[in-house]
Each structure stands twice: as C-alpha cells, then as structure tokens.
Protein backbone atom coordinates (compact mmCIF):
# COMPACT_ATOMS: atom_id res chain seq x y z
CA UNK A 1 22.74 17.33 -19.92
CA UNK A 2 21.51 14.62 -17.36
CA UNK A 3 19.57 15.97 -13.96
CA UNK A 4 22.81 15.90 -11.77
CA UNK A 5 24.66 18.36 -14.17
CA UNK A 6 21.74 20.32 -14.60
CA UNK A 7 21.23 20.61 -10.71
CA UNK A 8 25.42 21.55 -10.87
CA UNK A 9 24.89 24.30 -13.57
CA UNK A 10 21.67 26.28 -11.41
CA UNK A 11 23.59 25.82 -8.49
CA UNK A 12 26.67 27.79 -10.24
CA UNK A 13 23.33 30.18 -11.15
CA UNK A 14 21.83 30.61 -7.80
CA UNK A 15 25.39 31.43 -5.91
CA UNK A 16 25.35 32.03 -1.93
CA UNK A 17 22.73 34.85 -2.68
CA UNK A 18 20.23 34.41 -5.20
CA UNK A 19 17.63 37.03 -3.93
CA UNK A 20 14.82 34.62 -4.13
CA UNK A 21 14.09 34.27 -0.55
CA UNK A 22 12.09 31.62 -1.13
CA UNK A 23 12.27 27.56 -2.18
CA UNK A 24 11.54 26.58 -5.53
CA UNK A 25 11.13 22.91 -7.31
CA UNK A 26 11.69 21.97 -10.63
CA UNK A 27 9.79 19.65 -10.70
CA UNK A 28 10.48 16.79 -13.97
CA UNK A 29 8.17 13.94 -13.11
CA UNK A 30 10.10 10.52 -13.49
CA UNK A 31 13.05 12.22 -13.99
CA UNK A 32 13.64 13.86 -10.76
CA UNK A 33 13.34 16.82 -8.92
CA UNK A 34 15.69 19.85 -8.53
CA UNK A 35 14.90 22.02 -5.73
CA UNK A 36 16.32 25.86 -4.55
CA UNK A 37 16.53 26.98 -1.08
CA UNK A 38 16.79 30.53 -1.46
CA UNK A 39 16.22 30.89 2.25
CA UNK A 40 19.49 29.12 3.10
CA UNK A 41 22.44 30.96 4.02
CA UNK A 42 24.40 30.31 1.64
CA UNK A 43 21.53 28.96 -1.06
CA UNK A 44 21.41 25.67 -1.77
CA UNK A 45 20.33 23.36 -5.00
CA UNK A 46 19.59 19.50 -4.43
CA UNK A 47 17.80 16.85 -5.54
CA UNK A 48 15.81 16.12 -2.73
CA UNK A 49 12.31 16.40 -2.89
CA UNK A 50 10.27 18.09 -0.37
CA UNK A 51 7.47 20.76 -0.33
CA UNK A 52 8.67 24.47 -1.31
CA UNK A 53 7.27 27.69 -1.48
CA UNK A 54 6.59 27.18 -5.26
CA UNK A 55 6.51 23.93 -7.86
CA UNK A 56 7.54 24.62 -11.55
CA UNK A 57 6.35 21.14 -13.55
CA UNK A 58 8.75 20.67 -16.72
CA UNK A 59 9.61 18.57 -18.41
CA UNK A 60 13.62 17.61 -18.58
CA UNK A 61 14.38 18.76 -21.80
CA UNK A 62 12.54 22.23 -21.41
CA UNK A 63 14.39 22.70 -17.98
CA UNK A 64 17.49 22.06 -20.22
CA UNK A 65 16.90 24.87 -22.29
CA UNK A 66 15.91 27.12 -19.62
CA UNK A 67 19.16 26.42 -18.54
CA UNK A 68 21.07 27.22 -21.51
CA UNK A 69 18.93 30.38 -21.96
CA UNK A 70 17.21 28.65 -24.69
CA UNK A 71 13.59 29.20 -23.23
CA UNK A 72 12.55 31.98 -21.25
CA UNK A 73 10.49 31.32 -17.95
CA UNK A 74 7.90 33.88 -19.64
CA UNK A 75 7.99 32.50 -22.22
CA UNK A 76 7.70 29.03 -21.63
CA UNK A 77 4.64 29.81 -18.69
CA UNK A 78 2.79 31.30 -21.78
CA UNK A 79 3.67 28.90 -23.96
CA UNK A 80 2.18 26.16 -21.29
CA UNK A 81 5.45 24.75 -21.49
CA UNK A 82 6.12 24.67 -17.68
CA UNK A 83 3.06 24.78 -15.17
CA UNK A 84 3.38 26.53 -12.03
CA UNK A 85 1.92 25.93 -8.37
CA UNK A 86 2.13 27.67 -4.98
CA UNK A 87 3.22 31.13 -5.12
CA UNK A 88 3.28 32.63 -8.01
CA UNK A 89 5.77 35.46 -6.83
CA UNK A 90 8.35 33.14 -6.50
CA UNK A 91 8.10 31.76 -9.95
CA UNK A 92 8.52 35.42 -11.56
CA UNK A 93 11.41 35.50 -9.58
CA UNK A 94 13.07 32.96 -12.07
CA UNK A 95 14.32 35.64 -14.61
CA UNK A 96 17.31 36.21 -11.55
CA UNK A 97 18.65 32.51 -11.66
CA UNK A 98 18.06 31.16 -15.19
C-alpha cells in the first residue's frame, strides 16, 4: 500500500466526523506526510504538510499496519514503534480512526 492509498483508506476512516477535534500528522520521514484535520467541517486527510495539533513519527510500513489493524496505536507507542509530539491527547484519540 503506497502513501496515496494509505492517505485514501484513513480518509474512508476519519469520515465527515471523526470526533478528534483536532489535526494530526503521520508523519513518515522521506516518504511523506499524511495529515487529519479533525477541525474541518467535513474532516479532511491530505498530504500536505503543515504544523498540527499533534505529530505521530512512523515509519511507512508500521503506518501500514496500523491501517490494516495490524498494530495498535498502544501498542506500537509502547513498543517505541511510533514517537509522538505535541499533544498527547490527540494521539490517544487514534483508537477512533485506525
């Protein structure tokens, strides 16, 4: 699953009305960036990068299996297999969308 499809598949997740109330950013180094505006009306997901609320690092395969409900965000925070900055509220929030 390259970037744009996974961008398509959260944006099926996040709907018009995710809840989050907040922006989030995957962010995947040289890969790309896919950010949620859950302050939008409806949401949006894109691939433009910008400052948010909260930054998830991550690499592209983990977001992948995020995704696919292969990794839990718990999970992988614990695990150090995502790395989270800003507002840590937001980030908890992921359990609604992935």
């Amino acid at each position: 699953m390259d970037l744009q499809a996974c961008t398509e598949e959260l944006r099926r997740k996040v709907g018009e009305a995710s809840g989050l109330n907040a922006t989030l950013k995957f962010d995947c180094g040289a890969d790309g960036v896919v950010v949620i505006d859950g302050r939008a009306v409806p949401n949006t997901v894109d691939n433009v990068d910008r400052d948010t609320d909260c930054t998830v690092g991550i690499t592209h395969d983990n977001l992948v299996a995020m995704i696919k409900g292969e990794l839990q965000p718990a999970t992988a925070f614990m695990t150090g297999k995502i790395k989270v900055s800003g507002d840590m509220s937001v980030a908890l929030k992921l359990q609604r969308i992935v």
